[in-house]
C-alpha atoms as a PDB file:
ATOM      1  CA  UNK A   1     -85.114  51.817  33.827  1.00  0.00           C
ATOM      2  CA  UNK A   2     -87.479  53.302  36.574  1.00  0.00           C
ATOM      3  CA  UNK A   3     -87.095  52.604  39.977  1.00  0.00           C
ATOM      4  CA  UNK A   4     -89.081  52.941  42.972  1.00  0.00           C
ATOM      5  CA  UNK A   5     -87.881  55.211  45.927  1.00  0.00           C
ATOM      6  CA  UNK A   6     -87.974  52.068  48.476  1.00  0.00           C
ATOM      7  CA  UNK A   7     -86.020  50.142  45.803  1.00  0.00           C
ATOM      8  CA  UNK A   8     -83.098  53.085  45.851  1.00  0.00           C
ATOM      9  CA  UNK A   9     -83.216  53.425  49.585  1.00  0.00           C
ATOM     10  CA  UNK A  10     -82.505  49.574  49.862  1.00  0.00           C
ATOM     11  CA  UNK A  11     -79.560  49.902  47.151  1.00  0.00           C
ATOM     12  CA  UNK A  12     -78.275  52.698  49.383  1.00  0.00           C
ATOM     13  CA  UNK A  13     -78.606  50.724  52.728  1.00  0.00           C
ATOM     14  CA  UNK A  14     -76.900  47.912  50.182  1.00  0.00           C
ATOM     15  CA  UNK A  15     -73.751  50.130  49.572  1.00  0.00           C
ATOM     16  CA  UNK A  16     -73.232  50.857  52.528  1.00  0.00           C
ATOM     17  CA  UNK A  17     -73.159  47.630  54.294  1.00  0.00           C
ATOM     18  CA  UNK A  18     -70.784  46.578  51.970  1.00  0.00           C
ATOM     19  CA  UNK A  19     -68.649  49.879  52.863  1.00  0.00           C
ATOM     20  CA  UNK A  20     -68.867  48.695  56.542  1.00  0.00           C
ATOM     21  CA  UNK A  21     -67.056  45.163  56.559  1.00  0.00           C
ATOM     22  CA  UNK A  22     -63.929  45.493  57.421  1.00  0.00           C
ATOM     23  CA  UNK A  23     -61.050  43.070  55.429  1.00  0.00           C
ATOM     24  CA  UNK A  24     -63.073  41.549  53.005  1.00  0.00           C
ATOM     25  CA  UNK A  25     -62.469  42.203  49.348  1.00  0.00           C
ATOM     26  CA  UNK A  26     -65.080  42.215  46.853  1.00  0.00           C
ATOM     27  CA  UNK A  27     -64.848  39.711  44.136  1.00  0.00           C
ATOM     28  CA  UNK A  28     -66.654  41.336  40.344  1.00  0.00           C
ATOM     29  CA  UNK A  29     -66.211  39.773  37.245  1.00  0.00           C
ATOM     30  CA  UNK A  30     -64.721  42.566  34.811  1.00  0.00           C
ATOM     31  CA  UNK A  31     -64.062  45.963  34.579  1.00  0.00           C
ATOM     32  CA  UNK A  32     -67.531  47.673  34.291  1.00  0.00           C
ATOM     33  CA  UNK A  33     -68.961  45.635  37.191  1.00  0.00           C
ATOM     34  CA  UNK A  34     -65.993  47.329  39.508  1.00  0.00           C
ATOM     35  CA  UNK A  35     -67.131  50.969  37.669  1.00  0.00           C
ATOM     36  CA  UNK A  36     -70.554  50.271  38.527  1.00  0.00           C
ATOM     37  CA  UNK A  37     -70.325  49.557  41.921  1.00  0.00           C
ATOM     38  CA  UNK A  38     -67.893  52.874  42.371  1.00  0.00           C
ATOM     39  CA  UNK A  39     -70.477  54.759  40.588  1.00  0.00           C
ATOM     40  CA  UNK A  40     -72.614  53.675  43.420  1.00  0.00           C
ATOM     41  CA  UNK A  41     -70.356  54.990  46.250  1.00  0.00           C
ATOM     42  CA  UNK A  42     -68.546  51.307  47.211  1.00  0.00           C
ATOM     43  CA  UNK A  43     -65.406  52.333  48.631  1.00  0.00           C
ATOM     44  CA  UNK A  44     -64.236  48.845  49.978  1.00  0.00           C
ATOM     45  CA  UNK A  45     -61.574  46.729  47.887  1.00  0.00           C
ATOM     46  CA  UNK A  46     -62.990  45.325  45.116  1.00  0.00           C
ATOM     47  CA  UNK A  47     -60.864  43.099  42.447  1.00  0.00           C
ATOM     48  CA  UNK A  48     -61.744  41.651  38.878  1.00  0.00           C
ATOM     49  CA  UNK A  49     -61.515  37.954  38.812  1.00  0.00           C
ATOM     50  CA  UNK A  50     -60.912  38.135  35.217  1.00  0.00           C
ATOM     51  CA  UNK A  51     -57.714  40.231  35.380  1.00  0.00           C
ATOM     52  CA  UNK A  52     -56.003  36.663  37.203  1.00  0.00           C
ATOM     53  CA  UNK A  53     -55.842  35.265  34.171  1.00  0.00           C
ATOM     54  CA  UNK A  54     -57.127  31.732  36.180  1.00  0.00           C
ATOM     55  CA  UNK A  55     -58.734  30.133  39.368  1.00  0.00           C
ATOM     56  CA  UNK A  56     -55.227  28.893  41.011  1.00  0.00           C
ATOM     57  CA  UNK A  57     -53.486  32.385  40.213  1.00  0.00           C
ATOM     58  CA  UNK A  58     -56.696  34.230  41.950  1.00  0.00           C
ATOM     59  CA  UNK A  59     -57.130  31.654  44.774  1.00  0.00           C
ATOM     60  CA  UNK A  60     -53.591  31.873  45.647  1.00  0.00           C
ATOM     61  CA  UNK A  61     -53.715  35.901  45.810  1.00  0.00           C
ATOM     62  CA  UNK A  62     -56.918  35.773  48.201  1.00  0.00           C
ATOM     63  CA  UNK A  63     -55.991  34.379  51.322  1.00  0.00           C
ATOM     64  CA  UNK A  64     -54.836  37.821  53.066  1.00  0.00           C
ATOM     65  CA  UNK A  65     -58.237  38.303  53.302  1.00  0.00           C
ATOM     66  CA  UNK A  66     -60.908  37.140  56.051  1.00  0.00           C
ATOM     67  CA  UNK A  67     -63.814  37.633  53.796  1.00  0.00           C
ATOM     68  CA  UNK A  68     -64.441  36.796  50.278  1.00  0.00           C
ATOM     69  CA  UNK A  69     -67.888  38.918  48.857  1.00  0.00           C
ATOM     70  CA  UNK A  70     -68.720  37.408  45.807  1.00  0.00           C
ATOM     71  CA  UNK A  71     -71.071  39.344  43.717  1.00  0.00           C
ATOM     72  CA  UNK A  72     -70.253  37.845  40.302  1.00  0.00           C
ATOM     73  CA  UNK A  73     -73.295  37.948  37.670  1.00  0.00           C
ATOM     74  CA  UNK A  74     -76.445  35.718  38.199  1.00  0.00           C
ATOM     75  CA  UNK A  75     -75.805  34.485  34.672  1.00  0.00           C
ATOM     76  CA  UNK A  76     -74.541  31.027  33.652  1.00  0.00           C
ATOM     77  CA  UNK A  77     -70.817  32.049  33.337  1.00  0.00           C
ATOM     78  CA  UNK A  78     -71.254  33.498  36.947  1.00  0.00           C
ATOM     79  CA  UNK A  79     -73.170  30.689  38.802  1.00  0.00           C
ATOM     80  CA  UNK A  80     -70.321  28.551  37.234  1.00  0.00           C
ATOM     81  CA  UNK A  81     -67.608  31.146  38.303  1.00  0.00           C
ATOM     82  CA  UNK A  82     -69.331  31.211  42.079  1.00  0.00           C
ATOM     83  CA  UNK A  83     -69.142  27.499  42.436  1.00  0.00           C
ATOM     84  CA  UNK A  84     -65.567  26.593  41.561  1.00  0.00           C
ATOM     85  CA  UNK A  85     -64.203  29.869  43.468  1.00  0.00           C
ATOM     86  CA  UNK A  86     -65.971  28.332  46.550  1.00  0.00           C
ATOM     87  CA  UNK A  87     -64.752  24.623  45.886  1.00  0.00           C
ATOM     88  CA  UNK A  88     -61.075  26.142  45.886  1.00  0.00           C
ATOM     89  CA  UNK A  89     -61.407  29.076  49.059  1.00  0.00           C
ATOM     90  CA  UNK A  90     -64.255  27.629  51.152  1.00  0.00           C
ATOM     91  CA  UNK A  91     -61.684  26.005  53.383  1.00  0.00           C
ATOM     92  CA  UNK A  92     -59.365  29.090  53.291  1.00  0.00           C
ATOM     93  CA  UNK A  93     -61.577  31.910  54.266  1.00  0.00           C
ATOM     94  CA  UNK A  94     -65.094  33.031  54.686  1.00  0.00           C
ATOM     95  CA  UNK A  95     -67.243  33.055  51.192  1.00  0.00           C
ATOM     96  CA  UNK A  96     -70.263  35.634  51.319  1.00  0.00           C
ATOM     97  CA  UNK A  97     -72.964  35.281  48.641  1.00  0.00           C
ATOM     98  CA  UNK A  98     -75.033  36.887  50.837  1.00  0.00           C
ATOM     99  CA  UNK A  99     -74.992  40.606  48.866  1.00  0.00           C
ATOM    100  CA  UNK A 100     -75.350  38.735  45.308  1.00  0.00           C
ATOM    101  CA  UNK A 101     -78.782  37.128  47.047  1.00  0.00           C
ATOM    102  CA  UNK A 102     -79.892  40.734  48.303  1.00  0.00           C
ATOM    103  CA  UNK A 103     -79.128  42.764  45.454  1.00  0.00           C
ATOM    104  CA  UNK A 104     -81.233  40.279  43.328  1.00  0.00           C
ATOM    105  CA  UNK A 105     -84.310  40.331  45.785  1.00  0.00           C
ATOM    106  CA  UNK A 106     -83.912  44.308  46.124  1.00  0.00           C
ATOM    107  CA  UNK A 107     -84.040  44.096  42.821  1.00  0.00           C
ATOM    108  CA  UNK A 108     -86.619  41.947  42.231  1.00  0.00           C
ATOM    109  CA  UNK A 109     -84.477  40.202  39.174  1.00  0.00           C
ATOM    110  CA  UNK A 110     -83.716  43.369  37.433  1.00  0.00           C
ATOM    111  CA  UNK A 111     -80.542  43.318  37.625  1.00  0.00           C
ATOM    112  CA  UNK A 112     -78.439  39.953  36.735  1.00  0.00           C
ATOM    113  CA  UNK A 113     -75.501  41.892  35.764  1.00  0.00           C
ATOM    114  CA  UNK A 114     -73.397  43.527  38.443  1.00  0.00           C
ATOM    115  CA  UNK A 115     -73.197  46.605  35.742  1.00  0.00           C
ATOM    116  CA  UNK A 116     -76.030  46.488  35.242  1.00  0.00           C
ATOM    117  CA  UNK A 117     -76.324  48.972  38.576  1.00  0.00           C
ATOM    118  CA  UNK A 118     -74.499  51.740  36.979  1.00  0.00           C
ATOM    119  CA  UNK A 119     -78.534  52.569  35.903  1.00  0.00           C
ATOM    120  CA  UNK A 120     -78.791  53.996  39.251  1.00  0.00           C
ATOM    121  CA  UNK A 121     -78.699  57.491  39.534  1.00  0.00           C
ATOM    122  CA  UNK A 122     -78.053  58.781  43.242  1.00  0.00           C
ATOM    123  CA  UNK A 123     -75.392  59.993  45.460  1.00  0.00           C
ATOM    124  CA  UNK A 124     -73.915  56.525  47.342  1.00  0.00           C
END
């Protein structure tokens, strides 16, 4: 994939806004999503819903956090994902899906998967 140099700068400016809130976690999907977003220089907590095995087992582990990032994938199995972790933790602790609607408009679409940033090539 090409990239423009503004769109790079504003993935840069993205990782490190992430790096700079403080006791939040970062919620992925899987295992290359978490790789990708290291790749990228994302040095915050980040945890794999799937490795919960279940809503009520990850719901129950989040709560030692103030914020909850959720940058799960824009696809189906995501947007259904997003919804029922907010109908369970909305109540608990601050949900931000504020990144996930960033990273697609920085992107302009290009990228639905979260791993699907390990295609860009810079120093975080």
């Amino acid at each position: 994939m090409n990239f423009e140099s503004d769109e790079i700068y504003k993935i840069q400016g993205f990782v490190k806004s992430l790096n700079s809130v403080h006791n939040s976690i970062i919620v992925v999907e899987g295992k290359r999503d978490e790789e990708a977003l290291k790749k990228l220089g994302v040095s915050g907590k980040i945890c794999q819903f799937h490795s919960f095995k279940g809503l009520i087992k990850f719901a129950d582990s989040m709560p030692k956090y103030n914020i909850l990032i959720l940058l799960l994938d824009s696809d189906q199995k995501g947007r259904y994902l997003t919804k029922r972790i907010i109908s369970q933790l909305q109540h608990r602790m601050t949900i931000d899906l504020s990144y996930r609607k960033y990273l697609t408009i920085i992107t302009k679409g290009k990228i639905k998967n979260v791993e699907d940033l390990s295609t860009y090539e810079f120093e975080g």
